[in-house]
PDB file of N, CA and C in Angstrom:
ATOM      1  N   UNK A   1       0.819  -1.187   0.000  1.00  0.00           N
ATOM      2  CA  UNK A   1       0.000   0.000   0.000  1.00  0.00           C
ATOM      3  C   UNK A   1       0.872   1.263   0.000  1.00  0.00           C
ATOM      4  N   UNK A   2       1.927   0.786   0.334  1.00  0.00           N
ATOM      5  CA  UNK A   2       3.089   2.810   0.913  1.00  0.00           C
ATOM      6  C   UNK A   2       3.569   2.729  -0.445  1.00  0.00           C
ATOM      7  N   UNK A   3       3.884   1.514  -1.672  1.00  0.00           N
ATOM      8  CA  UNK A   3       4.553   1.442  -2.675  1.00  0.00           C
ATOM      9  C   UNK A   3       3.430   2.113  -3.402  1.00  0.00           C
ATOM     10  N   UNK A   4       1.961   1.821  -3.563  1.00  0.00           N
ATOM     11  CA  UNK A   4       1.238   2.869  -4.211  1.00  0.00           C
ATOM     12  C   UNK A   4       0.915   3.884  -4.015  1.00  0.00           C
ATOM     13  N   UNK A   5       0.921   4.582  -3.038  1.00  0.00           N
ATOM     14  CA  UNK A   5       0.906   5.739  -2.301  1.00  0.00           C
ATOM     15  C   UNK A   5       2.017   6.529  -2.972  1.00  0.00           C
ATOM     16  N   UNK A   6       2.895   5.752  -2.804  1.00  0.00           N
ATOM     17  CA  UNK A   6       4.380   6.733  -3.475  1.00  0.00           C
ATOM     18  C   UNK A   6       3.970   6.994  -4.752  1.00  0.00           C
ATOM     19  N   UNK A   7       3.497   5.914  -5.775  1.00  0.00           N
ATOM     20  CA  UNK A   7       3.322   5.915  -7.051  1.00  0.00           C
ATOM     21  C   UNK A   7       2.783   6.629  -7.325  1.00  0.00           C
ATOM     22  N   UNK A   8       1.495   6.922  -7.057  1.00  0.00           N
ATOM     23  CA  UNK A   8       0.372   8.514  -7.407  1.00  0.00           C
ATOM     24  C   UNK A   8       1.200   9.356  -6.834  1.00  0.00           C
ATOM     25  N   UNK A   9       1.775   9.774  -5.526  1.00  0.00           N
ATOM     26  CA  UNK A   9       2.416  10.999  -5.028  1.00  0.00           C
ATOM     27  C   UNK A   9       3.389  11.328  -6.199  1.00  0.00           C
ATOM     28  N   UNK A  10       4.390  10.381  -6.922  1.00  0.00           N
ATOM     29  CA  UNK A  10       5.354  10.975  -7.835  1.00  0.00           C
ATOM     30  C   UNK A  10       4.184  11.234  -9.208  1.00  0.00           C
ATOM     31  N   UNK A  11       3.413  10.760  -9.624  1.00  0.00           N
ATOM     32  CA  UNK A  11       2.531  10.770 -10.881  1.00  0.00           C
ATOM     33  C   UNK A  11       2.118  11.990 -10.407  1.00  0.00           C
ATOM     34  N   UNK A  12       1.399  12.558  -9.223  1.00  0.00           N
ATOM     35  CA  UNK A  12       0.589  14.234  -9.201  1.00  0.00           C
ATOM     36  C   UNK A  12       2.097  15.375  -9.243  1.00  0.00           C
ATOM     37  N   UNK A  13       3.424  14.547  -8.689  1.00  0.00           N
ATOM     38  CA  UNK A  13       4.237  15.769  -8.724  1.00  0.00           C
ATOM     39  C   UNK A  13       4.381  16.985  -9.294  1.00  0.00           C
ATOM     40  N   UNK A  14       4.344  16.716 -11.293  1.00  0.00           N
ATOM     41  CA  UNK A  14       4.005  17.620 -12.368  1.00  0.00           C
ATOM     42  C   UNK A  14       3.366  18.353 -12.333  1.00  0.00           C
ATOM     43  N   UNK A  15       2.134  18.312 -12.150  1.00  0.00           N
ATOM     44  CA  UNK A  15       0.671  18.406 -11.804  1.00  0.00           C
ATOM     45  C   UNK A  15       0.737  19.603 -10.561  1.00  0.00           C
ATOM     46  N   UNK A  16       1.286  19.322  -9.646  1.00  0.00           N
ATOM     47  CA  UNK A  16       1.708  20.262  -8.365  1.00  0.00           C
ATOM     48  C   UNK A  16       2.440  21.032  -8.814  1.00  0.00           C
ATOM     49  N   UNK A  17       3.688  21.085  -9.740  1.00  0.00           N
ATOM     50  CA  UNK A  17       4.846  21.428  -9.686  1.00  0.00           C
ATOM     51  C   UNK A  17       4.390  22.412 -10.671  1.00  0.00           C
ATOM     52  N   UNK A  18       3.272  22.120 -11.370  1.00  0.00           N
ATOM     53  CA  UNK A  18       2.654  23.457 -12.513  1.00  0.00           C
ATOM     54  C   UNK A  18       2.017  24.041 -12.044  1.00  0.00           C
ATOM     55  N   UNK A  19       0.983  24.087 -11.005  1.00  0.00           N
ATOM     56  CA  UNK A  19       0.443  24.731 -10.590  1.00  0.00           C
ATOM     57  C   UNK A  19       0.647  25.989  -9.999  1.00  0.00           C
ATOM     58  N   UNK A  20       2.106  25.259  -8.735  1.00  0.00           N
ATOM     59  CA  UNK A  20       2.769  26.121  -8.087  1.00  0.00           C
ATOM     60  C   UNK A  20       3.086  27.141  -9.144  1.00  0.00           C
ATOM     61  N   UNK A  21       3.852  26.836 -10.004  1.00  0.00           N
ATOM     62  CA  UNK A  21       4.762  27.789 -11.063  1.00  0.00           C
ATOM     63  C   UNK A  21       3.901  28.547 -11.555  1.00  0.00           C
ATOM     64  N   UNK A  22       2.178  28.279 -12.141  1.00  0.00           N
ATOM     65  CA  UNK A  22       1.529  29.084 -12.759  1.00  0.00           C
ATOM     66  C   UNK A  22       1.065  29.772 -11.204  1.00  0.00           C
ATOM     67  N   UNK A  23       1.108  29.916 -10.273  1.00  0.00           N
ATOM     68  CA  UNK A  23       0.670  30.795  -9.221  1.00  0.00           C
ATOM     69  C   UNK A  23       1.544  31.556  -9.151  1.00  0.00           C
ATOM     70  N   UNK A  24       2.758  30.917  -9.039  1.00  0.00           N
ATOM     71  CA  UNK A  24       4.152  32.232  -8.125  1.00  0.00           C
ATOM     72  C   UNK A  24       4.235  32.877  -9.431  1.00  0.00           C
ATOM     73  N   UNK A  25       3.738  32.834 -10.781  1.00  0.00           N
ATOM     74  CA  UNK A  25       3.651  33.825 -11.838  1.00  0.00           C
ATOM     75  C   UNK A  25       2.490  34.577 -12.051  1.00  0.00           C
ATOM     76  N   UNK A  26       1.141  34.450 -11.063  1.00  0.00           N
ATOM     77  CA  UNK A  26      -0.099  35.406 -11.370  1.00  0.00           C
ATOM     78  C   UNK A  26       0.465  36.501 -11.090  1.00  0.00           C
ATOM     79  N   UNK A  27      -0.029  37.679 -12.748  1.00  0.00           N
ATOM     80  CA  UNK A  27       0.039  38.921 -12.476  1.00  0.00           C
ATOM     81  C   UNK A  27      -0.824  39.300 -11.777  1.00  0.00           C
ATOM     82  N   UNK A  28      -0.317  40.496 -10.844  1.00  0.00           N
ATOM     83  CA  UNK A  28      -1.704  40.786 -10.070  1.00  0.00           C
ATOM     84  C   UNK A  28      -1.974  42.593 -10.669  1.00  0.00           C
ATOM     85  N   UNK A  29      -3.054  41.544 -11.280  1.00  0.00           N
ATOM     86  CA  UNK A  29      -4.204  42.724 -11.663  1.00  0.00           C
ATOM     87  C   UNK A  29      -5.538  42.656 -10.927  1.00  0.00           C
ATOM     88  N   UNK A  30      -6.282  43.139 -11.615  1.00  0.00           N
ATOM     89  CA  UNK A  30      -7.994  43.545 -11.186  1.00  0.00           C
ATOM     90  C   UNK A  30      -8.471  41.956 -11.525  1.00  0.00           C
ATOM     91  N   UNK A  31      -8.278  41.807 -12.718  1.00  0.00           N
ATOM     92  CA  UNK A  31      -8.522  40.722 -13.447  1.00  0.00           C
ATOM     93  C   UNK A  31      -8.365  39.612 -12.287  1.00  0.00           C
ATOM     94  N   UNK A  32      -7.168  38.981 -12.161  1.00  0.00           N
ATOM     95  CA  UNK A  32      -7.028  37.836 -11.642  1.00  0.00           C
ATOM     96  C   UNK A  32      -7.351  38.032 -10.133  1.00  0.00           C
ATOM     97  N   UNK A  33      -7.140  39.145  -9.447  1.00  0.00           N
ATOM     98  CA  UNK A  33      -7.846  39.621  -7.792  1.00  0.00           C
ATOM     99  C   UNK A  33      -9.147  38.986  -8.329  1.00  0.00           C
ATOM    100  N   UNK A  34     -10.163  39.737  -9.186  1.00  0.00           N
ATOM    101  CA  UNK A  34     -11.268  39.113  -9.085  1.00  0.00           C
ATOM    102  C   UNK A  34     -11.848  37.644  -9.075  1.00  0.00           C
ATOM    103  N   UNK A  35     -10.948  36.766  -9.992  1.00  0.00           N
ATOM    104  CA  UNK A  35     -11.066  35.756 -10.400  1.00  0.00           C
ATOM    105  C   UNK A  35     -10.649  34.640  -9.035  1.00  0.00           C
ATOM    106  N   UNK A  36      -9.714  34.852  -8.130  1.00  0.00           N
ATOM    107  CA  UNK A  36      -9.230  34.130  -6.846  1.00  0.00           C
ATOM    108  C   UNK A  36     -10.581  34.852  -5.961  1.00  0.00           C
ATOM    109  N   UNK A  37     -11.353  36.009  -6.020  1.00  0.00           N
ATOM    110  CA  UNK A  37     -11.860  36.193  -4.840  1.00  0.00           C
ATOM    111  C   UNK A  37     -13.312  35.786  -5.294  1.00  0.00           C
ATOM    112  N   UNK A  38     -14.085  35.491  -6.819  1.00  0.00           N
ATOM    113  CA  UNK A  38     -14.759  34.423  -7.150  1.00  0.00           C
ATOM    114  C   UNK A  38     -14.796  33.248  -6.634  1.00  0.00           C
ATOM    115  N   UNK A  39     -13.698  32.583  -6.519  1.00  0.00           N
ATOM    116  CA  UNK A  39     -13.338  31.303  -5.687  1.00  0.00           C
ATOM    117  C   UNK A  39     -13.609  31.447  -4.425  1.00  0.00           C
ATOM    118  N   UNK A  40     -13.294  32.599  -3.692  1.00  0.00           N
ATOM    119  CA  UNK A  40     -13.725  32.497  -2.351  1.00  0.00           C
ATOM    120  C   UNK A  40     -14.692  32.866  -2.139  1.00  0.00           C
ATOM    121  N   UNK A  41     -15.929  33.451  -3.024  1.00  0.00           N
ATOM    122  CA  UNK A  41     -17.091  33.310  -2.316  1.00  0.00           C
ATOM    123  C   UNK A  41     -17.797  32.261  -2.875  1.00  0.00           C
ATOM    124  N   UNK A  42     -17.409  31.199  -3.195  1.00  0.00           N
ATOM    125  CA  UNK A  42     -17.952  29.804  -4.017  1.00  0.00           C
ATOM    126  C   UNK A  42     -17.235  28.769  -2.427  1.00  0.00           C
ATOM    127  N   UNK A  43     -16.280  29.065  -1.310  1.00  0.00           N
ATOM    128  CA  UNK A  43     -15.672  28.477  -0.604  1.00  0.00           C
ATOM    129  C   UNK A  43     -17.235  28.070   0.569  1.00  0.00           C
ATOM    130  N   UNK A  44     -16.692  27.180   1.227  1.00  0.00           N
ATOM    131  CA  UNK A  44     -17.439  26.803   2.778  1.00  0.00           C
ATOM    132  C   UNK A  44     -16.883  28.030   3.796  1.00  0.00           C
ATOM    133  N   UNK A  45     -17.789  28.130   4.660  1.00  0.00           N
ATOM    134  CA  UNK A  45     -17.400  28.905   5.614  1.00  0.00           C
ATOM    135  C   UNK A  45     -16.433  28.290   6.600  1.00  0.00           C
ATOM    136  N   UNK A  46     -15.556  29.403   6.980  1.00  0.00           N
ATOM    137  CA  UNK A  46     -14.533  28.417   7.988  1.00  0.00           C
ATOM    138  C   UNK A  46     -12.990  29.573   7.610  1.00  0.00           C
ATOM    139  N   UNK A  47     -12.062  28.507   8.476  1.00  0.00           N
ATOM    140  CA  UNK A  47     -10.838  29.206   8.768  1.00  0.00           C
ATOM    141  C   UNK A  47     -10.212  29.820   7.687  1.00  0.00           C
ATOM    142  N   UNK A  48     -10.279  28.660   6.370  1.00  0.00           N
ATOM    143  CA  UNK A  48      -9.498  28.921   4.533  1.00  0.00           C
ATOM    144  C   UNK A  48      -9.911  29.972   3.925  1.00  0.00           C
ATOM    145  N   UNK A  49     -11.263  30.352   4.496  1.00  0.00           N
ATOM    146  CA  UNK A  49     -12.119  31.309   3.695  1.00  0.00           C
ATOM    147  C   UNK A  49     -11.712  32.434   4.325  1.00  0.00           C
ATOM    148  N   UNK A  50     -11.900  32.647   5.817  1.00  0.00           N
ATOM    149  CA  UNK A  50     -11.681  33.902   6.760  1.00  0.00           C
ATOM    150  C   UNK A  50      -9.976  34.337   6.075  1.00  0.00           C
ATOM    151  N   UNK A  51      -9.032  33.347   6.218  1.00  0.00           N
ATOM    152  CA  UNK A  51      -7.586  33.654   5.805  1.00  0.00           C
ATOM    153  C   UNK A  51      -7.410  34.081   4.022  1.00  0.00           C
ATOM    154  N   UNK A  52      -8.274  33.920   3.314  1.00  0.00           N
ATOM    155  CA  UNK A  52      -8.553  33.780   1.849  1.00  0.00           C
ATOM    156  C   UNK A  52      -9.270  35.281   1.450  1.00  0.00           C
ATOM    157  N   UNK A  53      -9.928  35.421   2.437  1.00  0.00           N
ATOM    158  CA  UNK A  53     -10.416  36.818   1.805  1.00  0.00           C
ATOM    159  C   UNK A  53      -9.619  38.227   2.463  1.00  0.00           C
ATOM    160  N   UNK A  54      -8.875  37.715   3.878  1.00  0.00           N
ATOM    161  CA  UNK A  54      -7.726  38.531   4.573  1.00  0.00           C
ATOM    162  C   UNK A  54      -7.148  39.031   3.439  1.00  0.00           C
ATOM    163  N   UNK A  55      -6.625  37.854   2.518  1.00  0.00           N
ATOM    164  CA  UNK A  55      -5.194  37.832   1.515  1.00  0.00           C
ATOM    165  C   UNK A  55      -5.621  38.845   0.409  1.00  0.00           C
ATOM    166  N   UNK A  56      -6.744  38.746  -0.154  1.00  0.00           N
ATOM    167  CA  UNK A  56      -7.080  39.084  -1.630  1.00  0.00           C
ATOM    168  C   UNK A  56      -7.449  40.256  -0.805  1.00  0.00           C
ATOM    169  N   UNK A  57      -8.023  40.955   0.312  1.00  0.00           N
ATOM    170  CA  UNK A  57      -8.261  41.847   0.765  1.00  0.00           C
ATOM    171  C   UNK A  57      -7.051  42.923   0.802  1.00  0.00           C
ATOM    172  N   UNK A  58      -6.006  42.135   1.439  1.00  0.00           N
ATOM    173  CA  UNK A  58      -4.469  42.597   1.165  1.00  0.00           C
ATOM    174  C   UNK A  58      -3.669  43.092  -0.079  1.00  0.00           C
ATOM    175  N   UNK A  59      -4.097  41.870  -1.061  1.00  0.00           N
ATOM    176  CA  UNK A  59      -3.668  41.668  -2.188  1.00  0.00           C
ATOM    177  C   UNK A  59      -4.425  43.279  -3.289  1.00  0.00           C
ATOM    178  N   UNK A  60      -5.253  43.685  -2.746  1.00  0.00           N
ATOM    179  CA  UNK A  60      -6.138  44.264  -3.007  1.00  0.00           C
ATOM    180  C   UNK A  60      -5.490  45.625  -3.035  1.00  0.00           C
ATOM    181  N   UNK A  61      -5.504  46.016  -2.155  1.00  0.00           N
ATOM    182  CA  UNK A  61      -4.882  47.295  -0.895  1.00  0.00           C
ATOM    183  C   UNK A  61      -3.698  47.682  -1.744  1.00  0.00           C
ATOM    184  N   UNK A  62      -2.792  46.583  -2.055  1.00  0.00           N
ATOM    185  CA  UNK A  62      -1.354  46.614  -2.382  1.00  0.00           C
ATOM    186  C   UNK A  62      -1.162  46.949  -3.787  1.00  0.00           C
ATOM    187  N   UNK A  63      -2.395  46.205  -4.542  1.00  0.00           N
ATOM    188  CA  UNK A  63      -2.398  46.595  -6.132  1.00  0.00           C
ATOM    189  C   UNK A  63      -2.528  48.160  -5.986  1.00  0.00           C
ATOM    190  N   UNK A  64      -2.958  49.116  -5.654  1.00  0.00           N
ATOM    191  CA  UNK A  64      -3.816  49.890  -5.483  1.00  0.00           C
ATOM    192  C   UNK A  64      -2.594  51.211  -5.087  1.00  0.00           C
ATOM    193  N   UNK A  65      -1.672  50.483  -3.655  1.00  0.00           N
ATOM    194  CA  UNK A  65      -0.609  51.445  -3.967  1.00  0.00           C
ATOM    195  C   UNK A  65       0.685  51.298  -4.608  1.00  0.00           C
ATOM    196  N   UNK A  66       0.101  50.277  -5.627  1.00  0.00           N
ATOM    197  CA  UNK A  66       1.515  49.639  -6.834  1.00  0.00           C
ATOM    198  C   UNK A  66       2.516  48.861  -6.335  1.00  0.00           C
ATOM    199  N   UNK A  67       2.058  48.393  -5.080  1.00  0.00           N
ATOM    200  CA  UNK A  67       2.993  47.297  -4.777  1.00  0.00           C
ATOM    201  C   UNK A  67       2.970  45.785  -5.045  1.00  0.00           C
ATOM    202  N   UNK A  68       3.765  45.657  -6.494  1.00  0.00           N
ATOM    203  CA  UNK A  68       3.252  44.481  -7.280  1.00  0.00           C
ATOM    204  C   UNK A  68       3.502  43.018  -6.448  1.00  0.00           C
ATOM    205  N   UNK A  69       4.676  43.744  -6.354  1.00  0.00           N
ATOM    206  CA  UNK A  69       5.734  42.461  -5.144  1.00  0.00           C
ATOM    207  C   UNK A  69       5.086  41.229  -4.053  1.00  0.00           C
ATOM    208  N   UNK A  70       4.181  43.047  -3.677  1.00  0.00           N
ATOM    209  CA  UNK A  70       3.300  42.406  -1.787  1.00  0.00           C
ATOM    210  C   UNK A  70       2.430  41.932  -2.184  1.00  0.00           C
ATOM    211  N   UNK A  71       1.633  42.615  -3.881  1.00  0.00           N
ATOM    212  CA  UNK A  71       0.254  42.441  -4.056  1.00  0.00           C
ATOM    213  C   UNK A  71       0.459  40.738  -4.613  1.00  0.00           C
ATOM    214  N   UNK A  72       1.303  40.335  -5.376  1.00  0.00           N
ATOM    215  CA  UNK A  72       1.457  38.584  -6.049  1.00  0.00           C
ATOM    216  C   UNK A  72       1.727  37.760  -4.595  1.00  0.00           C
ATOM    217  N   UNK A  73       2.148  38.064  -3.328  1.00  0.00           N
ATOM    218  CA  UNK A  73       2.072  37.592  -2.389  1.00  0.00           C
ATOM    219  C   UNK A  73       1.215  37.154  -2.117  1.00  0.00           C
ATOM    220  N   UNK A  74       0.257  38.602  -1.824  1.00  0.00           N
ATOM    221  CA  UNK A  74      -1.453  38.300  -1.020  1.00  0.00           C
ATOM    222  C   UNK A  74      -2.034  37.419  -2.004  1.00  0.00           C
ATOM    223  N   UNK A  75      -1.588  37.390  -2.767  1.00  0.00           N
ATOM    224  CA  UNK A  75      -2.501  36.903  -4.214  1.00  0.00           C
ATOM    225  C   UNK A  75      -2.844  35.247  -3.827  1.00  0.00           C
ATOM    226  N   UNK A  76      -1.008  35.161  -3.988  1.00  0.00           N
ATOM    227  CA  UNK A  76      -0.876  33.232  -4.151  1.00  0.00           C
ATOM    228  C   UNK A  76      -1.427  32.714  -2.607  1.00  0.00           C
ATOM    229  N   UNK A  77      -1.016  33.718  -1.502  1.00  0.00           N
ATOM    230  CA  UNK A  77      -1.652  33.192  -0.477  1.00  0.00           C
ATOM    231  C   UNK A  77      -3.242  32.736  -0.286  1.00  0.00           C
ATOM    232  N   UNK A  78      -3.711  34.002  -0.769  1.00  0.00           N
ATOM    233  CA  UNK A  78      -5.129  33.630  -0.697  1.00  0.00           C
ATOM    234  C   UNK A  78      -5.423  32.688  -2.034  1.00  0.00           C
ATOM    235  N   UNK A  79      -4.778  32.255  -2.972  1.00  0.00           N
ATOM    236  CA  UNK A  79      -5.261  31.354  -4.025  1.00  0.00           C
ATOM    237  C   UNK A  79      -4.796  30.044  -3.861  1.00  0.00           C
ATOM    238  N   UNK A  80      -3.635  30.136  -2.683  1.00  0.00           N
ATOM    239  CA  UNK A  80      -3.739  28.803  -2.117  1.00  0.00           C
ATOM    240  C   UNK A  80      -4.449  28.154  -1.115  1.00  0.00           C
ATOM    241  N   UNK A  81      -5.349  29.356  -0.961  1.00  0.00           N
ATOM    242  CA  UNK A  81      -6.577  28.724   0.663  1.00  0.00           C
ATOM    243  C   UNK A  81      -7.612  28.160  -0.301  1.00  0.00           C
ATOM    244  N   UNK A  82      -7.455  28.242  -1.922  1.00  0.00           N
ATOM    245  CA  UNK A  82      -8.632  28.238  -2.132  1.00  0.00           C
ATOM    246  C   UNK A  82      -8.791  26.455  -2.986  1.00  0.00           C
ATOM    247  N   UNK A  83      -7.848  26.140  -2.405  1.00  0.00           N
ATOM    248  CA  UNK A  83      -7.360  24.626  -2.993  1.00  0.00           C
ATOM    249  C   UNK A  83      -7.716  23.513  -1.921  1.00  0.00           C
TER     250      UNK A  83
END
C-alpha cells in the first residue's frame, strides 16, 4: 500500500509542480484579484475562507498602492486557501 501511495504521489508531482509555477507567476491585476476572490465566495465557511479573503483583501490594498511584489504575495496566499 506505501509502494502505491508513493506511485500517485510521484505521478501528481508535475501536476503540483505546474500549478505552483503558474501561481508564483499570477500577475496581479484587477482581473485575476477578481477571479481568486470568485473562488472564495464559491468556498465553505470556515478558517481557509476567513484567511482567503484577509489575503485578496491585502492583495487588493497593495495593487492599489503599486505594490506588485506584496500584491502577487497576497494573491498566491489567498489562491492557495482556495485549494
Amino acid at each position: 500500500m506505501k509502494i502505491l501511495g508513493t506511485i500517485i504521489g510521484i505521478a501528481l508531482m508535475p501536476t503540483v509542480a505546474a500549478q505552483t509555477q503558474q501561481l508564483q507567476t499570477r500577475e496581479c491585476n484587477a482581473s485575476n484579484i477578481a477571479f481568486v476572490a470568485e473562488a472564495i465566495a464559491k468556498m465553505a465557511e470556515g478558517k481557509q475562507k476567513k484567511t482567503a479573503s484577509d489575503e485578496i483583501g491585502l492583495a487588493s490594498e497593495a495593487m492599489a498602492e503599486g505594490k506588485d511584489d506584496e500584491c502577487r504575495d497576497h494573491l498566491l496566499k489567498a489562491t492557495l486557501q482556495t485549494k
